[in-house]
C-alpha atoms as a PDB file:
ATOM      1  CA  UNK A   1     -12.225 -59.510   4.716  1.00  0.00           C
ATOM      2  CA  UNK A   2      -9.996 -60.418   1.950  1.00  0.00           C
ATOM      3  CA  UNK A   3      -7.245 -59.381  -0.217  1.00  0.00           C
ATOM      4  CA  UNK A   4      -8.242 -57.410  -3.006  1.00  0.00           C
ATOM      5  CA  UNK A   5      -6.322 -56.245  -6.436  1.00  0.00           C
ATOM      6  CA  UNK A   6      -4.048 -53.832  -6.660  1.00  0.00           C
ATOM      7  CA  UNK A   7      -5.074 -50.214  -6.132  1.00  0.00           C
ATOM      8  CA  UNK A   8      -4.842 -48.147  -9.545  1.00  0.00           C
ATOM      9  CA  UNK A   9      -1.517 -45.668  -9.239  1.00  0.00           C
ATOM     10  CA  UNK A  10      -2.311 -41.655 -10.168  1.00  0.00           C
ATOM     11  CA  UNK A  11       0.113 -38.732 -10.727  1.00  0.00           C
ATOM     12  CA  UNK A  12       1.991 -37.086  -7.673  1.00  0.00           C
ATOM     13  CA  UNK A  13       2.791 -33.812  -9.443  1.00  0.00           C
ATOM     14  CA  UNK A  14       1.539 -31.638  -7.107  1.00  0.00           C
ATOM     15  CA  UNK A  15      -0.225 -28.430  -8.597  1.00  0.00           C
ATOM     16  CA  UNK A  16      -0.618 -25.050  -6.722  1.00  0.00           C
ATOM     17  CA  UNK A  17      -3.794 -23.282  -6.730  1.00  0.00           C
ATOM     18  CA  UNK A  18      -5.520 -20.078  -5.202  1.00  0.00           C
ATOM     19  CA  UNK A  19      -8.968 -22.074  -4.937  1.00  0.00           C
ATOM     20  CA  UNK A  20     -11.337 -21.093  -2.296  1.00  0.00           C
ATOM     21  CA  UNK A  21     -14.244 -20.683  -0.564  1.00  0.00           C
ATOM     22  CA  UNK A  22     -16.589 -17.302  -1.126  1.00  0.00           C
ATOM     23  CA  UNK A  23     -16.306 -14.783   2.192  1.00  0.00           C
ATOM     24  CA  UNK A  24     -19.936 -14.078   3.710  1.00  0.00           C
ATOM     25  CA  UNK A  25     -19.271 -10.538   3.933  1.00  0.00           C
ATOM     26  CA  UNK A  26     -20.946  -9.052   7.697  1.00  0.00           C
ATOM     27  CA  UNK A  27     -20.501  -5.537   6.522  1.00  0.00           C
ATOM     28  CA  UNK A  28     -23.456  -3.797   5.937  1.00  0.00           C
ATOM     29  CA  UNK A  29     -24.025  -1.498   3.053  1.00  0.00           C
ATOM     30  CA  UNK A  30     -20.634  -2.554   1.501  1.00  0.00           C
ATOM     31  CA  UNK A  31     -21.331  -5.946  -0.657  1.00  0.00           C
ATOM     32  CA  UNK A  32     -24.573  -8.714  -0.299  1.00  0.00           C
ATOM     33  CA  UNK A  33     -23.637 -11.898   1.317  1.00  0.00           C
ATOM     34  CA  UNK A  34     -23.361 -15.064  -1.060  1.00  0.00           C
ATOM     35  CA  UNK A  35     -23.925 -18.645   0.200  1.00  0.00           C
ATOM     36  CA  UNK A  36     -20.663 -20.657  -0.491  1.00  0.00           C
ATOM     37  CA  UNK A  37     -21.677 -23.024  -3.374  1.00  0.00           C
ATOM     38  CA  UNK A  38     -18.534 -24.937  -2.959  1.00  0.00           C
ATOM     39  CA  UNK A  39     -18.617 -26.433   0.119  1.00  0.00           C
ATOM     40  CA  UNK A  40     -17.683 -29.621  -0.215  1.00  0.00           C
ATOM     41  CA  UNK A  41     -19.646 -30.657   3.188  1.00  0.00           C
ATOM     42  CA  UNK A  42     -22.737 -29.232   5.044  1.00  0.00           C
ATOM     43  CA  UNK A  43     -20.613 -27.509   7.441  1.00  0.00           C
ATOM     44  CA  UNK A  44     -21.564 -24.119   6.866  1.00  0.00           C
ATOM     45  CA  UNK A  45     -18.120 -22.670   8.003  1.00  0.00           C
ATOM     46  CA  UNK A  46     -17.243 -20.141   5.337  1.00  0.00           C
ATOM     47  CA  UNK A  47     -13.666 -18.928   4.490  1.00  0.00           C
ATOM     48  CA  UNK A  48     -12.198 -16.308   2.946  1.00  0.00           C
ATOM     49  CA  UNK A  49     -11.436 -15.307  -0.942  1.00  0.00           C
ATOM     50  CA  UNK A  50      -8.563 -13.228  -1.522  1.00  0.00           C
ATOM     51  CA  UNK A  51     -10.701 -11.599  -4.519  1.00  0.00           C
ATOM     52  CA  UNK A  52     -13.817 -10.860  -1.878  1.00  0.00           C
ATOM     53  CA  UNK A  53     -11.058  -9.390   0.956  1.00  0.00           C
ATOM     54  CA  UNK A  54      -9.584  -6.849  -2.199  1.00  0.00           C
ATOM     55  CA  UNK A  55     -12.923  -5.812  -3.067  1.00  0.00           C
ATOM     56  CA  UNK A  56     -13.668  -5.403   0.381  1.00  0.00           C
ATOM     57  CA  UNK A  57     -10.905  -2.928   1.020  1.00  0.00           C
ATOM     58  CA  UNK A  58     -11.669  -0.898  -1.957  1.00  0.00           C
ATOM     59  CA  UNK A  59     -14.952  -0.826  -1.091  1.00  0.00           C
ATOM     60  CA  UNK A  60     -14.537   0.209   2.735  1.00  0.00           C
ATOM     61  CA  UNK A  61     -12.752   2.497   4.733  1.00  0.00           C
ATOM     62  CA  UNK A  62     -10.434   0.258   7.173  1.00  0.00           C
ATOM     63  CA  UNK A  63     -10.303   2.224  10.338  1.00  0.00           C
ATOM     64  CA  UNK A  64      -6.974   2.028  11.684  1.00  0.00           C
ATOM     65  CA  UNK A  65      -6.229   0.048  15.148  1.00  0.00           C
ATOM     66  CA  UNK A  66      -4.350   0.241  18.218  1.00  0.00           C
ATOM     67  CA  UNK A  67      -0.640   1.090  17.934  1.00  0.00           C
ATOM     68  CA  UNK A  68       1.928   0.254  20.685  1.00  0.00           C
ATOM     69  CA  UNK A  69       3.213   3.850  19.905  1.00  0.00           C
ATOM     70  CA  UNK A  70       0.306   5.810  20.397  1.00  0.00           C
ATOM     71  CA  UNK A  71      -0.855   7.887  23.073  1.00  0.00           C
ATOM     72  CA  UNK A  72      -3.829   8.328  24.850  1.00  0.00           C
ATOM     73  CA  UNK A  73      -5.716  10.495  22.949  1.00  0.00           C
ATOM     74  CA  UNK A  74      -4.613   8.538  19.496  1.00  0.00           C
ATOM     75  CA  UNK A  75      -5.651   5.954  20.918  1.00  0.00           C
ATOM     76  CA  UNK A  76      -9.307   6.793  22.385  1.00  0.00           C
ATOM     77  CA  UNK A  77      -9.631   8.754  18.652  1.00  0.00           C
ATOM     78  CA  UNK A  78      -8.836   4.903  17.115  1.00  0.00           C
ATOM     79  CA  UNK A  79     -11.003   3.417  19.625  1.00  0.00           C
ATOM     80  CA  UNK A  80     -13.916   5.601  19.797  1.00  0.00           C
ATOM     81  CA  UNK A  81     -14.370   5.041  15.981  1.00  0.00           C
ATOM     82  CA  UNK A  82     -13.943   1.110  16.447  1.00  0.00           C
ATOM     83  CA  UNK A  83     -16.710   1.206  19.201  1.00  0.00           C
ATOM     84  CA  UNK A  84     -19.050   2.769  16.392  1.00  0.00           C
ATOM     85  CA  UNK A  85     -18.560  -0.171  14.034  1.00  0.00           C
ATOM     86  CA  UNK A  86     -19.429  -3.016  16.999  1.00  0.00           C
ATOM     87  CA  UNK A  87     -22.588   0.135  18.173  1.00  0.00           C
ATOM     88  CA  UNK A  88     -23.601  -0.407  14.110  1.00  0.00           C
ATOM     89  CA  UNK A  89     -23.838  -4.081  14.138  1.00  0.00           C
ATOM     90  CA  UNK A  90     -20.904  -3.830  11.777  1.00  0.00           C
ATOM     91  CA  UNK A  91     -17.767  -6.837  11.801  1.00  0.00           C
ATOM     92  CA  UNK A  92     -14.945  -5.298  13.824  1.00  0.00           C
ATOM     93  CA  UNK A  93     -12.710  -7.850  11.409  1.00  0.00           C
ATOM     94  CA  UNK A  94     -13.805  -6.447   8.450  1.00  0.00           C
ATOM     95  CA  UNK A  95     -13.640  -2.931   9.234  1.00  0.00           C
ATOM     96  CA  UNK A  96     -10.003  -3.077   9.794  1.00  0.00           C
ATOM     97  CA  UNK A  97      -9.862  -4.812   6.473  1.00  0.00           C
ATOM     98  CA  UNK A  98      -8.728  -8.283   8.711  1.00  0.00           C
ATOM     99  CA  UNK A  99      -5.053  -6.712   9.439  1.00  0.00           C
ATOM    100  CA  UNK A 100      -5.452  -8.566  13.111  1.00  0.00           C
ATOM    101  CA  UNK A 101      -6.770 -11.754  12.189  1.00  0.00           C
ATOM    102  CA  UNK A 102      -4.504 -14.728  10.868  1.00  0.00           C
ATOM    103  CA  UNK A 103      -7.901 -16.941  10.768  1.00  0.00           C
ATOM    104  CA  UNK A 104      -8.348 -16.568   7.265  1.00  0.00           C
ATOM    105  CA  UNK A 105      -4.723 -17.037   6.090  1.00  0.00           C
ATOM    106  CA  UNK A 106      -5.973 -21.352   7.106  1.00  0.00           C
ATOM    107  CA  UNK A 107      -8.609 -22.240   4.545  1.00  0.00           C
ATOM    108  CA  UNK A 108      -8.416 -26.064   4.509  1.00  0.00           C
ATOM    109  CA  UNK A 109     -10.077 -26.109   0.625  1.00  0.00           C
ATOM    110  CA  UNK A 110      -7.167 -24.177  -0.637  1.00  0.00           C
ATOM    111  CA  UNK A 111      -4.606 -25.960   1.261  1.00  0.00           C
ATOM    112  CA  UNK A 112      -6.114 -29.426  -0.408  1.00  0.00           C
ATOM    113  CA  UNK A 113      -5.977 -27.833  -3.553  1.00  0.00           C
ATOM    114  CA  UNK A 114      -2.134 -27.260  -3.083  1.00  0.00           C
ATOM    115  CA  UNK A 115      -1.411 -30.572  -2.471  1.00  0.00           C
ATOM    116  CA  UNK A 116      -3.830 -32.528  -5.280  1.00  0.00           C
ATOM    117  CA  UNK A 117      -2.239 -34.219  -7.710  1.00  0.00           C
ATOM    118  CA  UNK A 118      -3.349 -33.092 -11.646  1.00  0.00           C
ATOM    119  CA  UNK A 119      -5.721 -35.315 -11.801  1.00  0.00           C
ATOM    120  CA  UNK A 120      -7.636 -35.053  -8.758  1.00  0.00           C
ATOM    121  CA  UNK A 121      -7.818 -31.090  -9.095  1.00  0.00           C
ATOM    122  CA  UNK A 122      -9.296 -30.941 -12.712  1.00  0.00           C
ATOM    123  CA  UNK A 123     -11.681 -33.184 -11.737  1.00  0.00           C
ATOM    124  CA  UNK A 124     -12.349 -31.379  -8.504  1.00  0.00           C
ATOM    125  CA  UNK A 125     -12.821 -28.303 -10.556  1.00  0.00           C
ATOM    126  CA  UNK A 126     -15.024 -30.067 -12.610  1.00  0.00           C
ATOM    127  CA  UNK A 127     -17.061 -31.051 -10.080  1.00  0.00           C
ATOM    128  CA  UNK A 128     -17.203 -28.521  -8.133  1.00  0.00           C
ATOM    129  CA  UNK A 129     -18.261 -25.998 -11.454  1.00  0.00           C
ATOM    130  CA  UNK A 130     -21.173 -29.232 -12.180  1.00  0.00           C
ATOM    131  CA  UNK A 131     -22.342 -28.692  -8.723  1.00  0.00           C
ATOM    132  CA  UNK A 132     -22.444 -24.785  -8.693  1.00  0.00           C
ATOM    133  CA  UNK A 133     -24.622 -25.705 -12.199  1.00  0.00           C
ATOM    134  CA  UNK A 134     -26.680 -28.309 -10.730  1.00  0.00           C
ATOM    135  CA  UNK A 135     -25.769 -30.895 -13.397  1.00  0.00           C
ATOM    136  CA  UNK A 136     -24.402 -33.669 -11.407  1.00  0.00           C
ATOM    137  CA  UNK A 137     -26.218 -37.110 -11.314  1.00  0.00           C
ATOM    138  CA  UNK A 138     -27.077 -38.647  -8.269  1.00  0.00           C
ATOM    139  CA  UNK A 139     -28.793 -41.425  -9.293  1.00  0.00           C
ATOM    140  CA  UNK A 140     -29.397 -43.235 -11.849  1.00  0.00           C
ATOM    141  CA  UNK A 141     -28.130 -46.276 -14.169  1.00  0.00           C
ATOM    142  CA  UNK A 142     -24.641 -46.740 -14.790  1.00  0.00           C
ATOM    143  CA  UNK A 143     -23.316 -45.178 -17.509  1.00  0.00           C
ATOM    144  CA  UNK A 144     -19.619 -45.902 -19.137  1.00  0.00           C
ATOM    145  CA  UNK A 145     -16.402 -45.490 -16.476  1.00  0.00           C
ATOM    146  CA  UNK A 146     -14.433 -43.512 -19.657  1.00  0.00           C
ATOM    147  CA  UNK A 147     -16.839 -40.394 -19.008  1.00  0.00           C
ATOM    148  CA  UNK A 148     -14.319 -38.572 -16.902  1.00  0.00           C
ATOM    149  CA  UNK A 149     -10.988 -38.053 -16.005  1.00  0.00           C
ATOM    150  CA  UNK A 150      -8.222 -36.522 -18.235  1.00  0.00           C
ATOM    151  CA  UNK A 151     -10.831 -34.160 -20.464  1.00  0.00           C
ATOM    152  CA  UNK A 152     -11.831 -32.644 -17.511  1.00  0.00           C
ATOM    153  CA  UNK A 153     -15.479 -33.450 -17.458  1.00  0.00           C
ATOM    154  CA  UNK A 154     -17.238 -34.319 -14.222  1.00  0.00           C
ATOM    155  CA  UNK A 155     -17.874 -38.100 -14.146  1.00  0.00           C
ATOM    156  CA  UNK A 156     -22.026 -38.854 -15.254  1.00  0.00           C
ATOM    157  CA  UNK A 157     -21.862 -42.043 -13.303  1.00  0.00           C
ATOM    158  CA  UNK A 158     -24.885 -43.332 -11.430  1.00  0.00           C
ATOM    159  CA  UNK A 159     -24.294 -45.743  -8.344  1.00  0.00           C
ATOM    160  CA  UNK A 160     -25.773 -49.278  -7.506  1.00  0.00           C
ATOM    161  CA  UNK A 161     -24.780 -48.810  -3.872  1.00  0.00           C
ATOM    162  CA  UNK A 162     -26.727 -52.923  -3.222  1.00  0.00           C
ATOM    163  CA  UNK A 163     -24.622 -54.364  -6.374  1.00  0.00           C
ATOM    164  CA  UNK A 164     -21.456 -52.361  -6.335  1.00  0.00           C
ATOM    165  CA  UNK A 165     -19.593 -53.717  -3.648  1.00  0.00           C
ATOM    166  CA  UNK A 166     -16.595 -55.466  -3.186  1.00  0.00           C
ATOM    167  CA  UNK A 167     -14.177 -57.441   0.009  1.00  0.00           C
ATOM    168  CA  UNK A 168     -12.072 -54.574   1.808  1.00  0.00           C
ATOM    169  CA  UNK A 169      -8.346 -55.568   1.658  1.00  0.00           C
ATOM    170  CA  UNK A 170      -7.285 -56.880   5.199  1.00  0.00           C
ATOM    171  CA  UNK A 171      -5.563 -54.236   7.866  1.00  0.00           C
ATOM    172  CA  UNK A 172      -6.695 -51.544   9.747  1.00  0.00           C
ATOM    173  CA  UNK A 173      -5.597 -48.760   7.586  1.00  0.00           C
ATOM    174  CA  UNK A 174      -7.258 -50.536   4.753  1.00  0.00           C
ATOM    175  CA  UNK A 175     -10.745 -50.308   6.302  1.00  0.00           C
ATOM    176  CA  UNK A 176      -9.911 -46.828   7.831  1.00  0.00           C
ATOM    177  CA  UNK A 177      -9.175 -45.742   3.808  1.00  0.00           C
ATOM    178  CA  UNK A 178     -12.124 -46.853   2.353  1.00  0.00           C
ATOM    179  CA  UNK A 179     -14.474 -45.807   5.407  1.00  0.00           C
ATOM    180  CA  UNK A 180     -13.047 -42.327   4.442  1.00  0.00           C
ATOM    181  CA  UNK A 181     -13.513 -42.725   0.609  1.00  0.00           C
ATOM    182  CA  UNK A 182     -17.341 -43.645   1.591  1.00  0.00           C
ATOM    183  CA  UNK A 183     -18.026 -40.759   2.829  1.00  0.00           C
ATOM    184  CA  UNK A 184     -16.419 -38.867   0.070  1.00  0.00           C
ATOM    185  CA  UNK A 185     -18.709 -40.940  -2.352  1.00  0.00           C
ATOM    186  CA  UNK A 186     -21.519 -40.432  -0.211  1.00  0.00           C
ATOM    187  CA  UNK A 187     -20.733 -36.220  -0.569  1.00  0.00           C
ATOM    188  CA  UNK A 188     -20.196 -36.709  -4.375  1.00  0.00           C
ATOM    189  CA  UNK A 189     -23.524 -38.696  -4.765  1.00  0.00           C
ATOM    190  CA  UNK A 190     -25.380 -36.681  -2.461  1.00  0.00           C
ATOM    191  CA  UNK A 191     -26.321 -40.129  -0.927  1.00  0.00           C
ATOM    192  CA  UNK A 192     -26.050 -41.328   3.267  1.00  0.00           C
ATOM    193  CA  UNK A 193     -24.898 -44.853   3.947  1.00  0.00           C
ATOM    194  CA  UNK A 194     -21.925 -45.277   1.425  1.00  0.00           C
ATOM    195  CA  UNK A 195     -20.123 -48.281   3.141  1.00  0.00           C
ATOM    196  CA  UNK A 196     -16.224 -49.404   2.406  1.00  0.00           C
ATOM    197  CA  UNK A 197     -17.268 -52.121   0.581  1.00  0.00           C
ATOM    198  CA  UNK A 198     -18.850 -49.316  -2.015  1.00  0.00           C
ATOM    199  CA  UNK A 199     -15.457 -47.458  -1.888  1.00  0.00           C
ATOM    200  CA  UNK A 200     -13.657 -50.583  -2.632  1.00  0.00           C
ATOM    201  CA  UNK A 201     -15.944 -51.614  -5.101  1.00  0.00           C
ATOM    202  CA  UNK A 202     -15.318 -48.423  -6.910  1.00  0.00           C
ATOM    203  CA  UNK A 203     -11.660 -48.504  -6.493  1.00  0.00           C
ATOM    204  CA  UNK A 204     -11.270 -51.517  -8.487  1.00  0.00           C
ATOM    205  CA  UNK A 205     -13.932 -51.109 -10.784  1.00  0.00           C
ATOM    206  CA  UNK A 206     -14.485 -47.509 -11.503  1.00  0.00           C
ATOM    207  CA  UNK A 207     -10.613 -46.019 -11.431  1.00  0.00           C
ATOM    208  CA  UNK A 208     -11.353 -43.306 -13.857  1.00  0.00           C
ATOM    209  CA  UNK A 209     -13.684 -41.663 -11.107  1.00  0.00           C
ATOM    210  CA  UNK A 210     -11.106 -42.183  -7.817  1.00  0.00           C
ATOM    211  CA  UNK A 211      -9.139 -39.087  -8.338  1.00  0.00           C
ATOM    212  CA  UNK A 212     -12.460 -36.900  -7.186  1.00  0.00           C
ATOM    213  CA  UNK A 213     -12.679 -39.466  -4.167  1.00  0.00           C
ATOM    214  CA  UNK A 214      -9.507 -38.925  -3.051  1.00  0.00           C
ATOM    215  CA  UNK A 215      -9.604 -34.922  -3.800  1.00  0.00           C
ATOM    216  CA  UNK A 216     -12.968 -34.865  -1.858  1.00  0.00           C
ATOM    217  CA  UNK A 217     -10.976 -37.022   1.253  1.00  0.00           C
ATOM    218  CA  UNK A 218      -8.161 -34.609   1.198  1.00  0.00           C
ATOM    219  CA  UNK A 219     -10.659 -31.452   1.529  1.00  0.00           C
ATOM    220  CA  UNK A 220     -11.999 -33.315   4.422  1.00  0.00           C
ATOM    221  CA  UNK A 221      -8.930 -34.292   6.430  1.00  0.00           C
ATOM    222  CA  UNK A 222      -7.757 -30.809   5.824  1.00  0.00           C
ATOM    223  CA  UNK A 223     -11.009 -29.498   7.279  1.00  0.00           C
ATOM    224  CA  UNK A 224     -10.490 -31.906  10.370  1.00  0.00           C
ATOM    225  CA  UNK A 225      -7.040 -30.879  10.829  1.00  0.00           C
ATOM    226  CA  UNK A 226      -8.546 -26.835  10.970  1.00  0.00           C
ATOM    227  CA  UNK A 227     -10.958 -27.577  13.230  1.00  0.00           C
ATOM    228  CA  UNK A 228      -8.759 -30.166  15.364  1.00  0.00           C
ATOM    229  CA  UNK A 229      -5.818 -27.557  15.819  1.00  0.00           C
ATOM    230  CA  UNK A 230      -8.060 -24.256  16.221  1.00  0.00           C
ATOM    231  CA  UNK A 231      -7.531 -22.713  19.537  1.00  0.00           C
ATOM    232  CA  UNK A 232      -9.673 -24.488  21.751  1.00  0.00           C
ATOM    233  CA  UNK A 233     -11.732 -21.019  22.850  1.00  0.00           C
ATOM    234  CA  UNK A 234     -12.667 -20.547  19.365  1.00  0.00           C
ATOM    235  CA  UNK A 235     -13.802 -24.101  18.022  1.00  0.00           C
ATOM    236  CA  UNK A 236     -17.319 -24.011  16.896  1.00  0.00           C
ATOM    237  CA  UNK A 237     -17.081 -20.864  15.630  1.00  0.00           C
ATOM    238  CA  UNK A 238     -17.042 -19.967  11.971  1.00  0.00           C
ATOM    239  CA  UNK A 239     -13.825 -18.107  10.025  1.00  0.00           C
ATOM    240  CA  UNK A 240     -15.606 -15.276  10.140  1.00  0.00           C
ATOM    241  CA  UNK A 241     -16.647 -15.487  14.118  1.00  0.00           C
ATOM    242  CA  UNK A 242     -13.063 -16.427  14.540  1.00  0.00           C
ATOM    243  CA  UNK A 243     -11.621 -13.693  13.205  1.00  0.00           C
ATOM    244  CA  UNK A 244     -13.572 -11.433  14.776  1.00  0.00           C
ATOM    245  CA  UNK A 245     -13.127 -12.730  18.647  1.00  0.00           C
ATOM    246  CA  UNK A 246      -9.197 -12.653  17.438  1.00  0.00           C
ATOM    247  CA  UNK A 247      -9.456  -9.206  15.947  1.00  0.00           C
ATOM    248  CA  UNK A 248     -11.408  -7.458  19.124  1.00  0.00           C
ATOM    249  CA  UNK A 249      -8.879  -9.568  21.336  1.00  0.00           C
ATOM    250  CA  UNK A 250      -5.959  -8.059  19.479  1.00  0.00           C
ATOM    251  CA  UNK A 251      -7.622  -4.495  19.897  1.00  0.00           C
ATOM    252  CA  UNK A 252      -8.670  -4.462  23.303  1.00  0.00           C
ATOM    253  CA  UNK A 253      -4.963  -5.311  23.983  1.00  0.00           C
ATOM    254  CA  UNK A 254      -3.548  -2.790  22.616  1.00  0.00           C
ATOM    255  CA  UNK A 255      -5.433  -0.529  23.952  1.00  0.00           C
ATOM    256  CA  UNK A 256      -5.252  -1.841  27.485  1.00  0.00           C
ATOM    257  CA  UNK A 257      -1.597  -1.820  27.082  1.00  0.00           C
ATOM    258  CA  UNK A 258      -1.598   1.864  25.740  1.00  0.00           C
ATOM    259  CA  UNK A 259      -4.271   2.978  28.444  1.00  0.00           C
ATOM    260  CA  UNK A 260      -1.263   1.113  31.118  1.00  0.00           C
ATOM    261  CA  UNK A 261       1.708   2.708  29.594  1.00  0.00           C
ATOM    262  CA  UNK A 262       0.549   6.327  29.280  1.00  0.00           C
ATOM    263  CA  UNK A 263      -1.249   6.327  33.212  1.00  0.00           C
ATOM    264  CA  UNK A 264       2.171   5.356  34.047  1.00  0.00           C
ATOM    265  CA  UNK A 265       3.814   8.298  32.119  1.00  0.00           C
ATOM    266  CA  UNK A 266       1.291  10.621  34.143  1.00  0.00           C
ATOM    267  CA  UNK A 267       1.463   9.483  37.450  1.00  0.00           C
ATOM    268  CA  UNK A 268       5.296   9.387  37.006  1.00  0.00           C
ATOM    269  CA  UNK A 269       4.974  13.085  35.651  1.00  0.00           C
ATOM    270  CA  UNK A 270       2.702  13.850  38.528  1.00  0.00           C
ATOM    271  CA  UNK A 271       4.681  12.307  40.935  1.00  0.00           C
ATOM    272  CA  UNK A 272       7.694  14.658  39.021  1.00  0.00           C
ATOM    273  CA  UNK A 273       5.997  18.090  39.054  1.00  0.00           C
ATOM    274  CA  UNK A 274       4.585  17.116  43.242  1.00  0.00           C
ATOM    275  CA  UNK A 275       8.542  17.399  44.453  1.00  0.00           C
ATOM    276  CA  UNK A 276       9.229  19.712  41.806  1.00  0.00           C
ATOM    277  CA  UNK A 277       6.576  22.139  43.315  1.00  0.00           C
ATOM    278  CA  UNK A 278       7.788  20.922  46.470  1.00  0.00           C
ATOM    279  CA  UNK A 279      11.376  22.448  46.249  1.00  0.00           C
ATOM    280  CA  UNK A 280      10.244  25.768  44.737  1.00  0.00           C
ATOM    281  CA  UNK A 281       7.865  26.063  48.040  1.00  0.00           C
ATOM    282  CA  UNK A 282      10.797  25.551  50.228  1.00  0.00           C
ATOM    283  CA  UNK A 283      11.895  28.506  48.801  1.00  0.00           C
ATOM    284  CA  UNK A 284       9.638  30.712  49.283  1.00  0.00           C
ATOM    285  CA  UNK A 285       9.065  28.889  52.997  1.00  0.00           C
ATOM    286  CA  UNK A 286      12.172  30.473  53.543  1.00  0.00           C
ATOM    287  CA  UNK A 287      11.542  33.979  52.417  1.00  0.00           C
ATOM    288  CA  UNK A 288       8.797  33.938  54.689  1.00  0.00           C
ATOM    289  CA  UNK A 289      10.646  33.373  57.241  1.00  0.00           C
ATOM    290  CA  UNK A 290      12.931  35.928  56.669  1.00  0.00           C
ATOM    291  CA  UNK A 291      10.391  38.331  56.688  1.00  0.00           C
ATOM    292  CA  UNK A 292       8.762  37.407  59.402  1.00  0.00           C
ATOM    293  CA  UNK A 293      12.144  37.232  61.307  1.00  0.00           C
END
């Protein structure tokens, strides 16, 4: 492989943004479930919108959970009514409005979204809103490189992927960055087989449309990171599955340490009115035996 020209620079400003997945709501009766149309691969793992979790809670009762104060019959009252939810086929998670789960406080689009530069997000909004409206092109001829970038519109560009394709710059990390811009192409394009030489191609030759590469690469390394640092008992699970194995965890907890405590309470009360009653029968042990004396 050879050297190749110098890569195009792009803003750093970083911009912040509340940007997120749609939450596949499991509660039945309270809102239909929606397919998240901005996904930005086919995993189907679905996060949660802070808009869907408020209209959630004002559209659901959350039950209360499991204090470390209350007593036993609190707590059976608490529990009793969270066994009726999981009896329903109703999410545990969302019935206590998520208060136990920290799942959803981790959704890798947002978190990419945070840390895109100005650039890279309008055009990520762009595309994303094209996609939602099915008006990207996949295919097609090539149309001019200027149809993008700082207006906000969604680049129109079709993609020779047999002609457009250029040397990799030498190094590992070289090769490693354009593998990964590939397969950000190959999501944009809604194509399979983007190689590096594609990705380098279009980094030399198509600079206008590289911001939504890189955007798209930063979703996906922030998805890997999720799913690489996820508590091993829980990988392969959805946000949703996640949060509720944390949630009945949590719960079940709680109780068990409630259930603990309070036993303890009684058997030390138990133990307490045993002797008590003990001492007061020595008395009257001794009466008898006066009388009988």
């Amino acid at each position: 492989m050879s050297h190749g020209p110098s890569e195009p620079s792009a803003l750093s400003l970083p911009t912040m943004s509340t940007h997120s997945l749609p939450l596949r709501n499991q509660a039945a009766g309270s809102c239909s479930d929606e397919q998240s149309n901005n996904a930005t691969t086919q995993n189907p793992e679905a996060a949660i919108d802070p808009t869907d979790l408020q209209h959630l809670r004002e559209n659901l009762k959350i039950l209360p959970v499991p204090s470390v104060n209350d007593d036993l019959e609190t707590t059976a009252k608490k529990m009793k009514a969270l066994a009726k939810v999981v009896s329903d086929g109703n999410s545990l998670a969302l019935f206590t409005g998520l208060q136990m789960a920290s799942q959803h406080l981790n959704d890798p689009e947002s978190i990419a979204v945070s840390q895109m530069t100005i650039d890279e997000r309008v055009q990520y909004e762009a595309w994303q809103k094209a996609r939602k409206n099915g008006t990207m092109k996949n295919s097609g001829d090539q149309d001019s490189d200027e149809a993008s970038n700082r207006d906000g519109n969604v680049p129109a560009v079709g993609f020779d992927w047999v002609k457009n394709v250029a040397p990799v710059p030498d190094g590992a990390q070289s090769l490693k960055k354009f593998t990964e811009r590939a397969a950000a192409m190959d999501i944009i394009w809604d194509h399979q087989g983007a190689t590096p030489e594609n990705a380098a191609w279009l980094t030399f030759n198509q600079p206008a449309i590289l911001p939504l590469v890189k955007a798209v690469c930063r979703v996906r390394t922030a998805e890997k990171h999720r799913k690489n640092n996820r508590d091993p008992s829980m990988r392969g699970l959805t946000d949703m599955e996640a949060a509720e194995v944390e949630t009945v965890r949590k719960i079940v907890s709680l109780a068990e340490r409630n259930r603990t405590r309070e036993l303890e309470k009684i058997r030390k009360l138990t133990r307490s009115i045993t002797e008590s009653a003990a001492v007061v029968k020595a008395r009257v042990k001794v009466l008898e035996d006066k009388m009988n004396s």
